[in-house]
N, C-alpha and C. Protein backbone atom coordinates (compact mmCIF):
# COMPACT_ATOMS: atom_id res chain seq x y z
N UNK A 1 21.67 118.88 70.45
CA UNK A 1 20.57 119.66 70.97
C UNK A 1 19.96 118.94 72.16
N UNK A 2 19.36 119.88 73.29
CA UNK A 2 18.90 119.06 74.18
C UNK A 2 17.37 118.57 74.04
N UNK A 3 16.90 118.06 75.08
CA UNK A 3 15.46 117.52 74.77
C UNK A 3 14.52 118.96 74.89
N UNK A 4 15.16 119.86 76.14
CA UNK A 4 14.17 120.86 76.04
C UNK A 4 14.24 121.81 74.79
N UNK A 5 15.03 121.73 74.37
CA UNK A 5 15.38 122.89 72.79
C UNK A 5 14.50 121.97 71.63
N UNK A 6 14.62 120.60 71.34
CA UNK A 6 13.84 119.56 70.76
C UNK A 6 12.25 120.09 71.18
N UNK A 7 12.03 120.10 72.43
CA UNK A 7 10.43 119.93 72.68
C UNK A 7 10.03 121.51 72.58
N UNK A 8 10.94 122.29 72.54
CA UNK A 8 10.64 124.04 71.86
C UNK A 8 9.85 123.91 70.86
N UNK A 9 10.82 123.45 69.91
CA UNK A 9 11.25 123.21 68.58
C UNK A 9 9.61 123.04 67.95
N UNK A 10 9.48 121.74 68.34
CA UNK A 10 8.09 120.86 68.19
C UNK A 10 7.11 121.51 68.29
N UNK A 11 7.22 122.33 69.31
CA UNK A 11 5.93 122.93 69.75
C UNK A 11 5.52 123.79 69.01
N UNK A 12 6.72 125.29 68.98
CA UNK A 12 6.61 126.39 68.24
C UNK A 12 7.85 126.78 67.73
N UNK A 13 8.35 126.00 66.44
CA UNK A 13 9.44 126.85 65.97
C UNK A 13 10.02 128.15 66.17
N UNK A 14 8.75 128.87 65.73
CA UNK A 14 9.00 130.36 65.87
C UNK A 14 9.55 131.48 66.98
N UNK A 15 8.79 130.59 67.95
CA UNK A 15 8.72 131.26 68.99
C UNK A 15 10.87 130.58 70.01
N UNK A 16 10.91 129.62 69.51
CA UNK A 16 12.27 129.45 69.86
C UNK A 16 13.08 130.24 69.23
N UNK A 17 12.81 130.53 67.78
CA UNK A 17 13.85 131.20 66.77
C UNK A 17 13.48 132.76 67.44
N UNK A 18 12.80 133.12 67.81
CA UNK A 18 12.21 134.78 67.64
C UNK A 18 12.91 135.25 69.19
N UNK A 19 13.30 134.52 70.18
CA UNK A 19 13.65 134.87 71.48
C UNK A 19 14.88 135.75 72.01
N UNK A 20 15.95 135.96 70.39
CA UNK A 20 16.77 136.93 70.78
C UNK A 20 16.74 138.37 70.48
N UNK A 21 15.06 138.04 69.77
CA UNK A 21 14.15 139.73 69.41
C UNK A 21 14.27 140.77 71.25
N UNK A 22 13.92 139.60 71.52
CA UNK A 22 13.52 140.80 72.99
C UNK A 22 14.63 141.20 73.64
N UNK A 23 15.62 139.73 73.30
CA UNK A 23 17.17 140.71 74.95
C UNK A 23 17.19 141.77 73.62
N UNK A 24 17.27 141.48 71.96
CA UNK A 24 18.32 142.69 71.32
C UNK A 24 17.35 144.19 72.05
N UNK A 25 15.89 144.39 72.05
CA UNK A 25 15.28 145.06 72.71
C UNK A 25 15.36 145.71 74.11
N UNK A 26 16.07 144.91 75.09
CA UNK A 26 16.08 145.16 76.13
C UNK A 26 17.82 145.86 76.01
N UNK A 27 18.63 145.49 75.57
CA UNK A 27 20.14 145.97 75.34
C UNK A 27 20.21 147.07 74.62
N UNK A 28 18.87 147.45 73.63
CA UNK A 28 18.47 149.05 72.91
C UNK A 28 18.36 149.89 74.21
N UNK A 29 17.48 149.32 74.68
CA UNK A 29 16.55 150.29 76.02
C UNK A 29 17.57 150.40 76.61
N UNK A 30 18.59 149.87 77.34
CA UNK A 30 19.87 149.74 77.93
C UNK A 30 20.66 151.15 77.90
N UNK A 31 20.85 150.57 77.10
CA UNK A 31 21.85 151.91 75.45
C UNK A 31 21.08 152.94 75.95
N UNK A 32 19.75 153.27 75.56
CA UNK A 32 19.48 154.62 75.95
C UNK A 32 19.31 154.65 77.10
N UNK A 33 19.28 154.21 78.09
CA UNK A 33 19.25 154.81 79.32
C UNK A 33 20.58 155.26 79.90
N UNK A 34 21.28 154.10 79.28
CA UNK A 34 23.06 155.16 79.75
C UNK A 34 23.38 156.27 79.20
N UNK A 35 22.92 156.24 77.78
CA UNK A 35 22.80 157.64 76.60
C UNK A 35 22.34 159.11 77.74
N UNK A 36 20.86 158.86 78.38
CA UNK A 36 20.13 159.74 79.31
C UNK A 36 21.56 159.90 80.65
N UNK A 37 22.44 158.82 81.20
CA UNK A 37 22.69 159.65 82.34
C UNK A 37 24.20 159.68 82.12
N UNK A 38 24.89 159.58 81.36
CA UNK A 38 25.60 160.20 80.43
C UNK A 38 25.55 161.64 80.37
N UNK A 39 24.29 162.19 79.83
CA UNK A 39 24.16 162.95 79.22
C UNK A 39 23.89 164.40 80.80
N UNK A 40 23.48 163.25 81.73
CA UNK A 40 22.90 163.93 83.11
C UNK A 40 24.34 164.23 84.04
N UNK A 41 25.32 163.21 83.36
CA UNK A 41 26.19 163.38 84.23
C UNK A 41 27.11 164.59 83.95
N UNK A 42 27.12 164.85 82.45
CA UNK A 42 28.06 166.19 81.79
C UNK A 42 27.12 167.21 82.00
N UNK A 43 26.20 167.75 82.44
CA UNK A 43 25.19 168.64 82.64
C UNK A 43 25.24 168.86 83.89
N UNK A 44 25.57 167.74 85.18
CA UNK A 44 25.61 168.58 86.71
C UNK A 44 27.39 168.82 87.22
N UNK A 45 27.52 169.86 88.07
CA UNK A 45 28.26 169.65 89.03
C UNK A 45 28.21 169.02 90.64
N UNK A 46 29.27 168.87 91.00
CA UNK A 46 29.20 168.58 92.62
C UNK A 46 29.10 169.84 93.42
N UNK A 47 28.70 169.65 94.39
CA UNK A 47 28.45 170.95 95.89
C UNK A 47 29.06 170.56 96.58
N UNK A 48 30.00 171.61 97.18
CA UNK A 48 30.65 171.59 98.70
C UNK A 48 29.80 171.70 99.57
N UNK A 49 30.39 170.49 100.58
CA UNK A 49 29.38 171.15 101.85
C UNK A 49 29.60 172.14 102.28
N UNK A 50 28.26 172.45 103.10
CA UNK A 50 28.48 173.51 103.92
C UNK A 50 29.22 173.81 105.24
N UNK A 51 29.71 172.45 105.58
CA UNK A 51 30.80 172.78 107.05
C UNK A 51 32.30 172.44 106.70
N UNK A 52 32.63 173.04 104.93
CA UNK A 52 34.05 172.56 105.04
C UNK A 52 34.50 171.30 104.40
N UNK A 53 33.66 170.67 104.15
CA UNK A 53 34.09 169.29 103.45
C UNK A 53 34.78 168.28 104.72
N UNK A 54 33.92 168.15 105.29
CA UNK A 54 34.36 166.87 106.36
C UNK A 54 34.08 165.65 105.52
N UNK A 55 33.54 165.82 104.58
CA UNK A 55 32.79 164.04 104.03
C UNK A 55 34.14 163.80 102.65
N UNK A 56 33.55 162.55 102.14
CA UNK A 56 35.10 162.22 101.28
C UNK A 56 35.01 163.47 99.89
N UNK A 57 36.18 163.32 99.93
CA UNK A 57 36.42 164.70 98.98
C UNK A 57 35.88 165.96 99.35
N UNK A 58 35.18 166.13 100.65
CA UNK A 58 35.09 167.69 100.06
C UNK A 58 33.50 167.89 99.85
N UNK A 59 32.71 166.73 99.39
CA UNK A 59 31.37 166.95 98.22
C UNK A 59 29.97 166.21 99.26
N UNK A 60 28.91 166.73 99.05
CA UNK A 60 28.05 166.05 99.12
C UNK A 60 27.26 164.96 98.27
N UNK A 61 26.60 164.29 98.79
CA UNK A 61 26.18 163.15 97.58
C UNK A 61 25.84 164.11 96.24
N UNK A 62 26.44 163.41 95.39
CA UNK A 62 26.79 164.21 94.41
C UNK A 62 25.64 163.75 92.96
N UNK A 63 25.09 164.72 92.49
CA UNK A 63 24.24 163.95 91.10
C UNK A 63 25.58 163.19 90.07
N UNK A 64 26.38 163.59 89.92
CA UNK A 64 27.10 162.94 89.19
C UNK A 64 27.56 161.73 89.33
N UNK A 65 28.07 161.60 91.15
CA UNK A 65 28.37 160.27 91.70
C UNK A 65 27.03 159.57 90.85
N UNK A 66 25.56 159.93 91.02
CA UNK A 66 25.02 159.04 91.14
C UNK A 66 24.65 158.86 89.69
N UNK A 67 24.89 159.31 88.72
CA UNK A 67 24.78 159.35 87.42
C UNK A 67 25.81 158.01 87.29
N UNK A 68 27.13 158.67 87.66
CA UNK A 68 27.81 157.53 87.12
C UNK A 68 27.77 156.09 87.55
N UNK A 69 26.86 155.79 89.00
CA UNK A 69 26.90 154.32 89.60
C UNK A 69 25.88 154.23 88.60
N UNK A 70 24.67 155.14 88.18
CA UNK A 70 23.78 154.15 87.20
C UNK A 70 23.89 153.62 86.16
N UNK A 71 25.22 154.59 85.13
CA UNK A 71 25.91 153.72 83.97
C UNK A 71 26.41 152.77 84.27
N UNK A 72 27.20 152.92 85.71
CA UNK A 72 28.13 151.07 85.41
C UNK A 72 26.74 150.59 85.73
N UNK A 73 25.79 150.45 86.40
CA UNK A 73 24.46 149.47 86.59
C UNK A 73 23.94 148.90 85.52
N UNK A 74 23.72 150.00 84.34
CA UNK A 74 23.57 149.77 83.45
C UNK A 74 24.33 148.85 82.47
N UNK A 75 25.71 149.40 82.09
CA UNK A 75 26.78 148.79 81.82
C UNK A 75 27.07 147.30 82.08
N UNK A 76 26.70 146.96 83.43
CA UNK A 76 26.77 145.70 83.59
C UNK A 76 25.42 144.95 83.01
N UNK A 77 24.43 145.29 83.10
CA UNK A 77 23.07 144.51 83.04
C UNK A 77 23.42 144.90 81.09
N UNK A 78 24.00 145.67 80.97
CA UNK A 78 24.10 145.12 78.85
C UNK A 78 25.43 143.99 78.74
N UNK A 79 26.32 144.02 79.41
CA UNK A 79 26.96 142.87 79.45
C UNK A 79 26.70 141.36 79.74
N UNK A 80 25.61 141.21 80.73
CA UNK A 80 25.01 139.73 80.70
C UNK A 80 23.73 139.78 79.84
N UNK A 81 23.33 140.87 79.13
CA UNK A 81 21.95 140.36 78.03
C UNK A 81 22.72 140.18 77.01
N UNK A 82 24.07 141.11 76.67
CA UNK A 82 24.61 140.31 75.59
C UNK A 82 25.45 138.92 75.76
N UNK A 83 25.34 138.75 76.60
CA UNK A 83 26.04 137.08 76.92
C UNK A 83 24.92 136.41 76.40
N UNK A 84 24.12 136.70 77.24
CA UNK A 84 22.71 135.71 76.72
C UNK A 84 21.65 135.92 75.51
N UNK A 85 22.01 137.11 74.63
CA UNK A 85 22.26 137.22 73.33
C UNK A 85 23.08 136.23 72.34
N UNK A 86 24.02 136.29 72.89
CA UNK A 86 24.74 135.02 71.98
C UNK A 86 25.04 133.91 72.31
N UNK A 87 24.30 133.24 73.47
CA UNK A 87 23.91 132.59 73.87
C UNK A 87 22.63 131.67 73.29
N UNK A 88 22.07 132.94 72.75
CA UNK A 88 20.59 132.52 72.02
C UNK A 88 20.78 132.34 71.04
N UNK A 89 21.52 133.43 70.56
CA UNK A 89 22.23 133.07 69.09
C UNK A 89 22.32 132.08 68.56
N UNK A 90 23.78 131.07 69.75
CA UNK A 90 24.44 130.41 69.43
C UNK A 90 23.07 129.14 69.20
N UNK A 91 22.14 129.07 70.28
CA UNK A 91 21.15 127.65 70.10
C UNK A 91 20.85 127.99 68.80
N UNK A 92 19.67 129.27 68.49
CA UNK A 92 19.25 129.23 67.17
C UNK A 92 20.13 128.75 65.99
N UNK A 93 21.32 129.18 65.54
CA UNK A 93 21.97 128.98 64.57
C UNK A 93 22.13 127.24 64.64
N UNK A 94 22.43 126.36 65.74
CA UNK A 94 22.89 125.38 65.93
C UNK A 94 21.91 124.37 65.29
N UNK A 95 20.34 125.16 65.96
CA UNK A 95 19.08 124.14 65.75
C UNK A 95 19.13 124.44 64.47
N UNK A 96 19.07 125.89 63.39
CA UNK A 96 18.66 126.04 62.22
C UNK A 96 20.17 124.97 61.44
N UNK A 97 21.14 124.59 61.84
CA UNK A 97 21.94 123.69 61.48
C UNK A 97 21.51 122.40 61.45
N UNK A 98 20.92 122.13 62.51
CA UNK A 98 20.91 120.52 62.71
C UNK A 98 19.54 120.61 62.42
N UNK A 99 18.61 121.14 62.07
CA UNK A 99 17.61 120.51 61.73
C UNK A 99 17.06 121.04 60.28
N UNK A 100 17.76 121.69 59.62
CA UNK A 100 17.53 122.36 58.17
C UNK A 100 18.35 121.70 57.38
N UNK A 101 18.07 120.89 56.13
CA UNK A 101 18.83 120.47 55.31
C UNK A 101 19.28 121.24 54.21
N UNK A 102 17.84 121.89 53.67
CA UNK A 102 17.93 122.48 52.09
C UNK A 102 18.51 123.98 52.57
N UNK A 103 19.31 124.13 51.82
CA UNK A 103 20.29 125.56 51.82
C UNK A 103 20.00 126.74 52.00
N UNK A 104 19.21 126.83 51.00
CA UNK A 104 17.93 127.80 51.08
C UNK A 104 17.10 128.22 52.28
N UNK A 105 16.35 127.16 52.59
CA UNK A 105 15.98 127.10 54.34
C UNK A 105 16.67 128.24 55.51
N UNK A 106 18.16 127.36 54.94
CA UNK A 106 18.76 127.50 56.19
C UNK A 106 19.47 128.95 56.28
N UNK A 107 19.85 129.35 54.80
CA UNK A 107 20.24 130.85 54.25
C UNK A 107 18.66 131.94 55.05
N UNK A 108 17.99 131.36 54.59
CA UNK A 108 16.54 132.19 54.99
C UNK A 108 16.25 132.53 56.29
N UNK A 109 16.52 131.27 57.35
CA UNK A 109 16.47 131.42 58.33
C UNK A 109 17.48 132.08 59.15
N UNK A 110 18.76 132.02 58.53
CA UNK A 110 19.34 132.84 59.89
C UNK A 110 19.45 134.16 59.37
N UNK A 111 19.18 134.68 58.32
CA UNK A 111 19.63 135.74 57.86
C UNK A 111 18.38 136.46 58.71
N UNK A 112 16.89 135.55 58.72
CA UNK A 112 15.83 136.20 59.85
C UNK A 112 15.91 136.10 60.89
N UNK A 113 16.42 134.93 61.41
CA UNK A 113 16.45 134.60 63.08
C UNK A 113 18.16 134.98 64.24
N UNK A 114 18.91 134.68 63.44
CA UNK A 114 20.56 135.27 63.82
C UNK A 114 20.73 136.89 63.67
N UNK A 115 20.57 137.07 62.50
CA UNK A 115 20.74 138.72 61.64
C UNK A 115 19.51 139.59 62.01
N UNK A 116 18.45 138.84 62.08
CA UNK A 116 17.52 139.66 62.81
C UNK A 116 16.79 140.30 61.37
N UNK A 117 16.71 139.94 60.76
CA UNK A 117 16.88 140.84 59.30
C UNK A 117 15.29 140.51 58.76
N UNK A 118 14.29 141.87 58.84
CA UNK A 118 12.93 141.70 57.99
C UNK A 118 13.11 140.83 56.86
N UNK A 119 11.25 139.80 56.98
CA UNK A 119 11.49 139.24 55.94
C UNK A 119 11.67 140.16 54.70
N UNK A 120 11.64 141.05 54.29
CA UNK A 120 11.49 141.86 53.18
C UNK A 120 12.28 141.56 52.83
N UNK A 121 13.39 142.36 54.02
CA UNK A 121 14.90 142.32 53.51
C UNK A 121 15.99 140.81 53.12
N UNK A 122 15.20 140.04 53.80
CA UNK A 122 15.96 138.91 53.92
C UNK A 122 15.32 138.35 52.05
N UNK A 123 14.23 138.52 51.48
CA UNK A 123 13.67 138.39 50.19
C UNK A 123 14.59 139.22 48.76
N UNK A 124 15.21 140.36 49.34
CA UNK A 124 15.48 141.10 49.05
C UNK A 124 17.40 140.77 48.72
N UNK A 125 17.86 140.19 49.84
CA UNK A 125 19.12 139.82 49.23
C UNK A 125 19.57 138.68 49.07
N UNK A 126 18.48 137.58 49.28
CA UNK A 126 18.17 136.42 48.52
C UNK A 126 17.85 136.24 46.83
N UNK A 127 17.31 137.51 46.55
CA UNK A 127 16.82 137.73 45.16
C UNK A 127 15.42 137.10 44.98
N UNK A 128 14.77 136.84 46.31
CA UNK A 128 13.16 136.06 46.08
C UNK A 128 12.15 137.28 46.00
N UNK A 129 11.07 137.03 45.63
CA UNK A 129 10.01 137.80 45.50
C UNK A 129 9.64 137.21 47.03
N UNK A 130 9.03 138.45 47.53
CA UNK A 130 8.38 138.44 49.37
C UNK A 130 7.65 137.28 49.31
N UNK A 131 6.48 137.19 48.50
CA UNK A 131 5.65 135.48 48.65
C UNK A 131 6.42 134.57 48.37
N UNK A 132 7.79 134.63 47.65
CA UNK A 132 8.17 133.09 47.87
C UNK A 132 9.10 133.03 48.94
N UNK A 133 9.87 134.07 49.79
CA UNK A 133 9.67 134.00 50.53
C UNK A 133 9.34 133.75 51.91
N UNK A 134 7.91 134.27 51.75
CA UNK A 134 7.18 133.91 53.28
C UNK A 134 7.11 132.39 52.95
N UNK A 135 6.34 132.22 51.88
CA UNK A 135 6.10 130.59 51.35
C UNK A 135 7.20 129.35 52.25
N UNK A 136 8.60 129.96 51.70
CA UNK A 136 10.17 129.23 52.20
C UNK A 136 10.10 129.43 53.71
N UNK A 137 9.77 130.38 53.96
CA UNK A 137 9.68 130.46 55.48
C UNK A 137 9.08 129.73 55.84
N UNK A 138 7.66 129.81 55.60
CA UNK A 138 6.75 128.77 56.36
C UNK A 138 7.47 126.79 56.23
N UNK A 139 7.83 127.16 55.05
CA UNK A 139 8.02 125.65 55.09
C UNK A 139 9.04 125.58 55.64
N UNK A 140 10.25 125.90 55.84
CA UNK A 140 11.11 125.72 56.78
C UNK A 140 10.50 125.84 57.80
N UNK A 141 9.95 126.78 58.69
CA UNK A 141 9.56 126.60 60.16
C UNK A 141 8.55 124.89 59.88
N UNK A 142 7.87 124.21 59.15
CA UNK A 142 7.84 123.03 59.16
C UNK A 142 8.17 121.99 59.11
N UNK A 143 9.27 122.42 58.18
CA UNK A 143 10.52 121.78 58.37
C UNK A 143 11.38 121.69 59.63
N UNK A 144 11.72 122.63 60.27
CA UNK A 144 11.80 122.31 61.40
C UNK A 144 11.12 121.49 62.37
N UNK A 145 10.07 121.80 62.42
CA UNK A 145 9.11 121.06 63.46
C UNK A 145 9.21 119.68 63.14
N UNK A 146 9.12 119.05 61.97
CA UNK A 146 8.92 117.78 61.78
C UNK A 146 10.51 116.87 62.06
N UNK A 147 11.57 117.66 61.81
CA UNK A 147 12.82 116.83 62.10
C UNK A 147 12.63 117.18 63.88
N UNK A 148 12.75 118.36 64.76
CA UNK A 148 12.52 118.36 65.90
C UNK A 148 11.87 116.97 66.48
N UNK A 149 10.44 116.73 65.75
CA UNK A 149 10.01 115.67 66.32
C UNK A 149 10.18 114.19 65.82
N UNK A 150 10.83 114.64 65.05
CA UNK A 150 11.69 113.17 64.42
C UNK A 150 12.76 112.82 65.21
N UNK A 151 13.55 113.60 65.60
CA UNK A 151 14.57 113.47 66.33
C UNK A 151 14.16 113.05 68.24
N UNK A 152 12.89 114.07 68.28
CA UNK A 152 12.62 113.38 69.67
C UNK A 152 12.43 111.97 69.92
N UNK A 153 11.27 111.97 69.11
CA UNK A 153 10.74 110.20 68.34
C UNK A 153 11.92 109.18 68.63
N UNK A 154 12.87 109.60 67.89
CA UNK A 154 13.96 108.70 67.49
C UNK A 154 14.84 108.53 69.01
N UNK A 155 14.76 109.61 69.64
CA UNK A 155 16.22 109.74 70.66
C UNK A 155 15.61 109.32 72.20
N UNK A 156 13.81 109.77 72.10
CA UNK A 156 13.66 109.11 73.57
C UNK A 156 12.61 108.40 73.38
N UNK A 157 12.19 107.62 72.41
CA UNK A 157 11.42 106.42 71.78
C UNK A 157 9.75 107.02 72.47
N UNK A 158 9.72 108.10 71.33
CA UNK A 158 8.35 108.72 71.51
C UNK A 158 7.87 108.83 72.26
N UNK A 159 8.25 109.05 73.36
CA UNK A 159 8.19 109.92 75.03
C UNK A 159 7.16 111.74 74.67
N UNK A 160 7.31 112.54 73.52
CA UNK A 160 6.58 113.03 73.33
C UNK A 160 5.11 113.02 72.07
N UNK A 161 4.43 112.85 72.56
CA UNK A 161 3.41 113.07 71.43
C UNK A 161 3.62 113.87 70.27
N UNK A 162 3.12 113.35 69.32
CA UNK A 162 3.25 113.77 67.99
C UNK A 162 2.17 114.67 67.88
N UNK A 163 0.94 114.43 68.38
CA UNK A 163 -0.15 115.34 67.63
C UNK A 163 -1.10 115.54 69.27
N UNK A 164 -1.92 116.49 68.90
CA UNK A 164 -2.47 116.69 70.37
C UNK A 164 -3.87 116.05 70.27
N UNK A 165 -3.82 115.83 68.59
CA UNK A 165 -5.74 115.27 68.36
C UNK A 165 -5.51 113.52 69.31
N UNK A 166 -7.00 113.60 69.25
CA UNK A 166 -7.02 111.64 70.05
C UNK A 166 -7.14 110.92 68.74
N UNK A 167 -6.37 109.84 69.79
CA UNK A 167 -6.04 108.97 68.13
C UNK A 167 -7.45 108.28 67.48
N UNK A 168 -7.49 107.44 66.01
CA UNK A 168 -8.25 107.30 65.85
C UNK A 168 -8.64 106.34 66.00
N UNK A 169 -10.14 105.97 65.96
CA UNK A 169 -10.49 104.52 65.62
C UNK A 169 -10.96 104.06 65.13
């Protein structure tokens, strides 16, 4: 893991684990917008011009031409969010590897953070009741945090602060 995935980690578990919520969001929205001109493109025809078809084919700018440059537009921009979908993936699963020991934890966490999967559901085919649970959750996301900063501690000889309070005296 690198130092910046480490100093994520530390900061806000959650918010490192929760980051492939939004591309899967943005690759939905995606989806339907090609769904819409798709749907725009089987609904128009092309027009002949009016002097004969001097232009290519025959057609004037055509709604369909332009239907279809916006799917591949589209098309392409869901091909690099899902790169960087599993991209995100791939960190989350790696960190919930290297920094989760107990099984449980680590079952809990990706089945929420990889799978994407409500805690309900994730309680649900674990066989836990929802409060124990959230309970496992929480302590894993502390669990995390504390090896994160164990590992920073250890790898760049406490280069980041541990706590933000002033120390005591």
């Amino acid at each position: 893991m690198t130092r910046e995935q480490l100093e994520a980690i530390a900061e806000d578990p959650k918010a490192f684990l929760r980051r492939g919520y939004k591309i899967t969001g943005r690759i939905s929205a995606k989806r339907e917008r090609i769904a819409f001109w798709r749907e725009q493109a089987e609904s128009i025809t092309g027009r002949l011009k009016q002097d004969g078809g001097a232009g290519v084919g025959g057609y004037v700018e055509s709604p369909v031409a332009n239907a279809v440059a916006e799917i591949i537009t589209l098309e392409e921009h869901i091909g690099l969010e899902i790169q960087r979908l599993v991209h995100v993936e791939r960190e989350v699963s790696e960190a919930i590897d290297a920094l989760l020991a107990d099984p449980r934890h680590v079952a809990l966490m990706e089945m929420r953070y990889v799978n994407q999967f409500r805690l309900e559901e994730v309680a649900v085919r674990l066989g836990y009741a929802f409060r124990w649970a959230q309970r496992l959750h929480g302590k894993a996301l502390q669990k995390m945090k504390e090896a994160a900063l164990s590992a920073l501690d250890s790898r760049y000889n406490g280069s980041i602060e541990k706590s933000k309070e002033p120390p005591e005296l």
